[in-house]
Protein backbone atom coordinates (compact mmCIF):
# COMPACT_ATOMS: atom_id res chain seq x y z
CA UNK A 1 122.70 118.74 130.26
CA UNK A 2 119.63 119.30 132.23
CA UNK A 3 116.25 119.70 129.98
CA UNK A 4 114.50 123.22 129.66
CA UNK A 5 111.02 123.22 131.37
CA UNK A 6 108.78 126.17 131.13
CA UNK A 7 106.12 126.96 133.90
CA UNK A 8 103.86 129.57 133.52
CA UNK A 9 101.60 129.69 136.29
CA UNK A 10 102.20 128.95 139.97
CA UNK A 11 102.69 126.03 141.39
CA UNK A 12 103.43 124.81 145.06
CA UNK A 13 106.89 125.77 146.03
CA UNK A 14 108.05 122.01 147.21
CA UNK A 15 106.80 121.03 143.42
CA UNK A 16 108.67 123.97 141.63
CA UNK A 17 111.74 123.14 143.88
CA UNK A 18 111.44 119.31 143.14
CA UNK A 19 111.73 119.99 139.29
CA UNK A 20 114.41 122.89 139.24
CA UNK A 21 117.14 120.13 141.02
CA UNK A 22 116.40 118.13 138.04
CA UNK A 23 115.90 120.53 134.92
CA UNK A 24 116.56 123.85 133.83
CA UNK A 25 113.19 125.55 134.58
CA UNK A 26 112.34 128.56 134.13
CA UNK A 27 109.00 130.43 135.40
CA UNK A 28 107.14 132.79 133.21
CA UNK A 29 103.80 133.63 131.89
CA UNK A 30 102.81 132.66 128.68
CA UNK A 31 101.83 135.90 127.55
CA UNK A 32 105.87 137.20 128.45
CA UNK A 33 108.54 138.32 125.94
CA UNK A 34 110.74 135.47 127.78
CA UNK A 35 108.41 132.94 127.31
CA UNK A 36 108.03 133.64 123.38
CA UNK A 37 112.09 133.75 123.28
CA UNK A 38 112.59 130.12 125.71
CA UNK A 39 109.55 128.27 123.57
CA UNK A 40 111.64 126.66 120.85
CA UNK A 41 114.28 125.48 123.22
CA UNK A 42 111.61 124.19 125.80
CA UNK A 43 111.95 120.47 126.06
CA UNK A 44 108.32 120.94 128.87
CA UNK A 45 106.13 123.07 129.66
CA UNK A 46 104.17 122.91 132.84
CA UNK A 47 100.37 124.80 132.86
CA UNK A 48 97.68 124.98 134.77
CA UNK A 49 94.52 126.41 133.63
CA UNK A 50 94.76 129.84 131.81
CA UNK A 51 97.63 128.77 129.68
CA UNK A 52 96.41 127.62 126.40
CA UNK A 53 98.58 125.09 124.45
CA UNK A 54 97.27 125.15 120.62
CA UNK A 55 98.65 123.91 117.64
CA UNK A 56 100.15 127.69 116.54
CA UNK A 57 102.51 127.58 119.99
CA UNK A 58 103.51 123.62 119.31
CA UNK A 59 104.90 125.29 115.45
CA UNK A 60 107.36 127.50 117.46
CA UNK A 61 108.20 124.99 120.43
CA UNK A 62 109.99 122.62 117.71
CA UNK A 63 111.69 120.54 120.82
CA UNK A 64 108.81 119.98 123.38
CA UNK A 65 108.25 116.60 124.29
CA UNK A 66 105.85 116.86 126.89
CA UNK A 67 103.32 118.88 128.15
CA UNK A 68 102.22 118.75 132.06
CA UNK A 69 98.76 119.93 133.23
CA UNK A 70 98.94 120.95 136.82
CA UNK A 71 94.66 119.78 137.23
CA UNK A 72 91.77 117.20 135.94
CA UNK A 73 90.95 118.77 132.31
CA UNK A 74 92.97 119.62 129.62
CA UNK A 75 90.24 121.39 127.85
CA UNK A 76 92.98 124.23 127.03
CA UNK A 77 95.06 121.91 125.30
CA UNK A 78 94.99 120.74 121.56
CA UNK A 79 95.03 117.10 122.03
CA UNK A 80 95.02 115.91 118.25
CA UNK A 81 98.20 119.29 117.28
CA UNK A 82 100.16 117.53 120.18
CA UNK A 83 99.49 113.85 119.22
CA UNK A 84 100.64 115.40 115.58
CA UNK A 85 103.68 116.53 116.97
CA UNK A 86 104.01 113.77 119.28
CA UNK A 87 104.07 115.79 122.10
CA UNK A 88 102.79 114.19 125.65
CA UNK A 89 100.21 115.27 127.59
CA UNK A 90 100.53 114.13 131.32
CA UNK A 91 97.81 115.53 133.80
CA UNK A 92 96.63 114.68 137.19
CA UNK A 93 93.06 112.80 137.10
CA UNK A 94 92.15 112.72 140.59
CA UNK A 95 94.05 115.22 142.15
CA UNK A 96 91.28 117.36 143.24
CA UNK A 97 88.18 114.50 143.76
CA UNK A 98 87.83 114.71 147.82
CA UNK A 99 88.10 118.66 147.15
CA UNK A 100 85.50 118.85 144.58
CA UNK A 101 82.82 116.92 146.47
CA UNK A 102 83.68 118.50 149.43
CA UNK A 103 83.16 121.61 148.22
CA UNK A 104 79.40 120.68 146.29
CA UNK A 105 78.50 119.27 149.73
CA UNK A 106 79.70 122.14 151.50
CA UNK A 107 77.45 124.32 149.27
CA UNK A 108 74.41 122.42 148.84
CA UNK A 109 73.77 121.24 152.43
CA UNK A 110 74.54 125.36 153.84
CA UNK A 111 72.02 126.02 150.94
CA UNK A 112 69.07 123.48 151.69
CA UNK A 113 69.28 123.72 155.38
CA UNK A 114 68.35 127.00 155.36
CA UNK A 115 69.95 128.45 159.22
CA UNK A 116 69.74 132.08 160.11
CA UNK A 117 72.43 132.90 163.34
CA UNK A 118 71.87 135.22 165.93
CA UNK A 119 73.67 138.48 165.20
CA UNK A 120 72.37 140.62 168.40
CA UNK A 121 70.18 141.09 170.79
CA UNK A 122 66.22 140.37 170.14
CA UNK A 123 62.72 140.89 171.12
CA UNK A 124 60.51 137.79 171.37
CA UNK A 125 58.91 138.23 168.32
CA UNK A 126 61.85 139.26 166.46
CA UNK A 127 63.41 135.68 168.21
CA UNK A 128 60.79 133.42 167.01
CA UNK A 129 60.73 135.28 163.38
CA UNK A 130 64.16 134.12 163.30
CA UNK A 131 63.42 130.60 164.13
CA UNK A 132 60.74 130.62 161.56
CA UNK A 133 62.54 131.49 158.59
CA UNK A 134 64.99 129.04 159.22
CA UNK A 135 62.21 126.20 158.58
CA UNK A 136 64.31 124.04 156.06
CA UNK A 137 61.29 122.31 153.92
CA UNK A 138 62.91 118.68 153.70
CA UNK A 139 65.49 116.92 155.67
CA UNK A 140 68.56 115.19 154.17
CA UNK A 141 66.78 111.57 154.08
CA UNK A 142 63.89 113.09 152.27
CA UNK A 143 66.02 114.87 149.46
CA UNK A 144 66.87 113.47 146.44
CA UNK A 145 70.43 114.65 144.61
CA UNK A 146 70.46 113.64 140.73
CA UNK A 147 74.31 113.50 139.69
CA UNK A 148 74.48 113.90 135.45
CA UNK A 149 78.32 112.24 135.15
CA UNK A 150 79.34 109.72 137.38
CA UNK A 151 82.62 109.60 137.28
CA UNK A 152 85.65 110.34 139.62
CA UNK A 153 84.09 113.27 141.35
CA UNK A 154 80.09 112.18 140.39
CA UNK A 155 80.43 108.42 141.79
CA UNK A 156 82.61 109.59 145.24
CA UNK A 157 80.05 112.87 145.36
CA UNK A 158 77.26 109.85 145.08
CA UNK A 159 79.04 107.60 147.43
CA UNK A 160 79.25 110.42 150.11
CA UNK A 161 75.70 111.69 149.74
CA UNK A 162 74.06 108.58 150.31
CA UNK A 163 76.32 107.86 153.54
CA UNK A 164 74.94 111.43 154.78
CA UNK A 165 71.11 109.54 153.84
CA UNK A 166 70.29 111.32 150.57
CA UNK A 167 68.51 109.74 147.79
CA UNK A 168 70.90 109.71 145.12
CA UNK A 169 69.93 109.10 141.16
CA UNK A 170 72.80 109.54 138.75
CA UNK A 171 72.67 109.87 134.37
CA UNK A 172 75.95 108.91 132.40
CA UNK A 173 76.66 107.48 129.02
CA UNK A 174 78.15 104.31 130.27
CA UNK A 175 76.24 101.76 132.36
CA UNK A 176 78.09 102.18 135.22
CA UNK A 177 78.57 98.75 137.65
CA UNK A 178 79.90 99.90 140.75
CA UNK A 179 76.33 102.60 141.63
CA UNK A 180 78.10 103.28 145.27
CA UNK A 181 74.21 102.65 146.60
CA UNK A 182 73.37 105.05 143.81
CA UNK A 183 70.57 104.28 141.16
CA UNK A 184 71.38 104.66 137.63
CA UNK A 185 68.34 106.58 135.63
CA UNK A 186 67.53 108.52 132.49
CA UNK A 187 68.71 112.17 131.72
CA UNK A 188 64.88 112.86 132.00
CA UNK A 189 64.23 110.84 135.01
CA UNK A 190 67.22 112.38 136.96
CA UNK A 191 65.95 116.22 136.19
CA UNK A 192 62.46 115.86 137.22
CA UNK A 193 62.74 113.94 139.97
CA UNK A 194 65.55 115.37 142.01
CA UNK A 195 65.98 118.56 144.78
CA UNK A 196 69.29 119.12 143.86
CA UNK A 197 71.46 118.35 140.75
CA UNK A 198 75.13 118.42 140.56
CA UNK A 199 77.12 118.29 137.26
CA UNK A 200 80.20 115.93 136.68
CA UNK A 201 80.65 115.66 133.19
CA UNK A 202 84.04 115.86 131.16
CA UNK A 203 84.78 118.65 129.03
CA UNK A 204 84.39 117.38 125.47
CA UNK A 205 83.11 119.61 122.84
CA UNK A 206 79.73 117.74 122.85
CA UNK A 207 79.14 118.84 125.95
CA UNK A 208 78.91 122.26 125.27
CA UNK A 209 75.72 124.08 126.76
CA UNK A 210 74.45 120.69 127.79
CA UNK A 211 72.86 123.15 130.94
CA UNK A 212 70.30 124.55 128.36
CA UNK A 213 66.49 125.90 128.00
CA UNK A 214 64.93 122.34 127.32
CA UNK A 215 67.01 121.18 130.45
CA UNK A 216 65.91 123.50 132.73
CA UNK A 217 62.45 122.85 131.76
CA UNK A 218 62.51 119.71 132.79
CA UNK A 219 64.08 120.66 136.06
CA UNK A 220 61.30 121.01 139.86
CA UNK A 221 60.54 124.88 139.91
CA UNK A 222 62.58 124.43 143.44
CA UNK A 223 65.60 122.89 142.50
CA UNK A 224 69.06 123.24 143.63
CA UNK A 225 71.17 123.63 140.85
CA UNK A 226 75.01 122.89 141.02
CA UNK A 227 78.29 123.83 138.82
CA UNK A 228 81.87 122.34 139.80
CA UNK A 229 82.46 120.75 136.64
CA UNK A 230 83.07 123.44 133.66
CA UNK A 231 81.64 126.95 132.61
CA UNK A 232 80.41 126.03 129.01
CA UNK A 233 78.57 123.42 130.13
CA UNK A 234 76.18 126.10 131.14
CA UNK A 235 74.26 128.14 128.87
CA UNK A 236 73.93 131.08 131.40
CA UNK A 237 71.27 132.61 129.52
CA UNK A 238 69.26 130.06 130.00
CA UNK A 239 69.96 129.42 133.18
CA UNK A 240 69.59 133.31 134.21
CA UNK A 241 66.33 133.00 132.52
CA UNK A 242 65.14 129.94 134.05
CA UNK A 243 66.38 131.71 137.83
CA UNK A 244 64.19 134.69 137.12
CA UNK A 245 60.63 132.75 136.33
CA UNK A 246 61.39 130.21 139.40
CA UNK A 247 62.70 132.35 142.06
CA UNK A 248 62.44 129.21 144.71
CA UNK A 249 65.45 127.91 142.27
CA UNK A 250 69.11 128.63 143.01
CA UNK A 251 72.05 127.88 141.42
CA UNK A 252 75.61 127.76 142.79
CA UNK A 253 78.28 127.81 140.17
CA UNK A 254 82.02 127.17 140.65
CA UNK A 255 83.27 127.90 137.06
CA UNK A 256 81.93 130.14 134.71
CA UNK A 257 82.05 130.81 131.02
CA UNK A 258 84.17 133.01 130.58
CA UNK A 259 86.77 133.31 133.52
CA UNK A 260 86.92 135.74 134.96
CA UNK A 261 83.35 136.49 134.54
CA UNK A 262 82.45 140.04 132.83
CA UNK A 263 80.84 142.64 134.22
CA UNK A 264 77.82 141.48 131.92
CA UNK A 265 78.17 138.24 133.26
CA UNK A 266 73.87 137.39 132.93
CA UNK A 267 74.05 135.99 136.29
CA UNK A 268 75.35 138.66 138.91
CA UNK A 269 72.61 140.40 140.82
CA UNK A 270 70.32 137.37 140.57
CA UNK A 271 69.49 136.60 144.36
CA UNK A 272 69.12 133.46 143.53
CA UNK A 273 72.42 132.97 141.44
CA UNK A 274 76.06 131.98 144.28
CA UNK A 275 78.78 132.30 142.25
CA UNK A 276 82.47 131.54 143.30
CA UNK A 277 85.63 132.05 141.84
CA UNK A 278 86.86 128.62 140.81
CA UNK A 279 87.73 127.64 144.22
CA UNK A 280 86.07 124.03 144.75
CA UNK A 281 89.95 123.00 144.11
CA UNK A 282 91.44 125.29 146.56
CA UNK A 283 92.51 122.94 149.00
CA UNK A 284 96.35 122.71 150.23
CA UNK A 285 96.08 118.98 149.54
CA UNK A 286 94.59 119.02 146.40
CA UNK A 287 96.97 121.65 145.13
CA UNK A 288 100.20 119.47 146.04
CA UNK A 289 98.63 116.98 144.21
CA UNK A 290 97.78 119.08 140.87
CA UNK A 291 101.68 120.37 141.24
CA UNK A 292 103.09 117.25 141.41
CA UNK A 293 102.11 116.64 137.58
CA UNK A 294 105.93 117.24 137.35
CA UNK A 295 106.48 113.72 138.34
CA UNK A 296 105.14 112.57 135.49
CA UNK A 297 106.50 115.78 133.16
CA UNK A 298 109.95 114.49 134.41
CA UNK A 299 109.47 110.53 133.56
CA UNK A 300 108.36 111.29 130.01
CA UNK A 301 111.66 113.80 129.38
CA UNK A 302 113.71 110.97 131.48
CA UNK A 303 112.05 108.16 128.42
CA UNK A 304 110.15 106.33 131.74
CA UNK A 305 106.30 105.76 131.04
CA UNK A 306 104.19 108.10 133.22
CA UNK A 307 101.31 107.26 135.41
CA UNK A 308 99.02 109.51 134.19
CA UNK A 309 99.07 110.28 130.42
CA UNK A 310 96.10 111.51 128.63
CA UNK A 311 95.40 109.45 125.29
């Protein structure tokens, strides 16, 4: 008898399919009638980021044996109520590196090299005003990008910026061997002396509002500031705060706190505040890769160890 797997939010079709020839899934939001009536039969459940797995749903789901997360985090699940319940928790680490850095790159260098184009038709002067406000202050090899968390994304983002002839400087709680040409510095060191600063860091409660007054502070009145990591590692107060006295500042923020942001979300209308709509991850590649979490869903429910299992 095939197992009973519950997905509740989409994933790629060839991923789906893969997992329906071997269990008995069924797809339904976790919020559904169906999904409260399947839960204590479900052997899996496959989520992916607005699903929340806490210990109240693990009291009614009395045969789960695994849990897949379709992504990097697993901020939305209970680690310690599953471990309790000896429940797995399989994920998928690096599924999404190349299309997080890509996208912080993306961002920051359309952001820094500051290009008007041509819409029409123009008068001398209104020509060479065009070529003057697209002056960029500093080129690439005079820039310096301070990384705070250097790991999967924060060391490849490092790698990739120094390649491209950035200065990189990097802060993490480890001493990290392999820099990637990067140089490892203080929390301090990294915020005062860097153009543009791009957070990596994992989503642990200690985390919370790391992004706050006394960090901006310390931060150059110009800086780039960047966001692909996790929304409450931002106090956006702060940050809204610290946009409006340094109006040379911007910010560009992937993932916000709460999602999707309210309409008194303290950063719209700030015209120095980008904000996307978690979409740093939205490539086709990286999204196979998140889907096929049900590799590893499927080896736990078949007793096989999986490749990625979060301790």
């Amino acid at each position: 008898m095939k197992p009973l797997v519950i997905q509740t939010e989409n994933l790629p079709q060839v991923c789906s399919d893969w997992l329906a020839e071997r269990c008995d899934l069924h797809i339904c939001p976790a919020d559904s009638l169906r999904f409260k009536e399947l839960l204590p039969h479900a052997e899996g459940i496959v989520i992916r980021t607005y699903t929340t797995i806490d210990a109240e749903m693990l009291q009614q789901a009395t045969k789960l044996t695994v849990v897949g997360r379709a992504g990097v985090g697993v901020d939305n699940i209970d680690l310690e109520a599953c471990n309790e319940k000896g429940v797995t928790v399989v994920h998928t680490p690096d599924a999404n590196s190349a299309s997080v850095v890509e996208f912080v790159l993306s961002t920051v260098l359309a952001t820094i090299r500051n290009i008007v184009p041509v819409t029409s038709g123009h008068t001398q002067e209104e020509w060479n005003s065009l070529r003057t406000s697209s002056m960029t202050e500093r080129e690439f090899t005079e820039t310096t990008i301070g990384i705070i968390g250097f790991g999967r994304i924060g060391s490849r983002l490092g790698s990739m910026a120094t390649k491209m002839g950035f200065k990189v400087l990097f802060h993490d709680i480890r001493t990290i061997a392999e820099s990637h040409g990067c140089s490892q510095a203080s929390l301090e060191a990294v915020l005062i002396e860097s153009d543009v600063i791009s957070i990596h860091v994992d989503g642990r409660i200690e985390n919370k509002h790391l992004c706050n007054h006394a960090m901006f502070e310390n931060m150059k009145h110009t800086v780039v500031f960047v966001n692909a990591s996790r929304g409450f590692i931002v106090d956006t107060h702060a940050l809204a705060e610290f946009l409006m006295h340094n109006t040379a500042a911007k910010a560009i923020l992937d993932v916000h706190d709460p999602e999707p942001i309210p309409r008194q979300y303290p950063l719209l209308q700030l015209p120095n505040a980008t904000l996307y709509p978690h979409v740093a991850c939205k490539t086709n590649t990286a999204t196979e890769n998140m889907g096929w979490v049900v590799k590893d869903l499927y080896a736990v429910l078949q007793g096989e160890q999986p490749v990625y299992k979060k301790v």
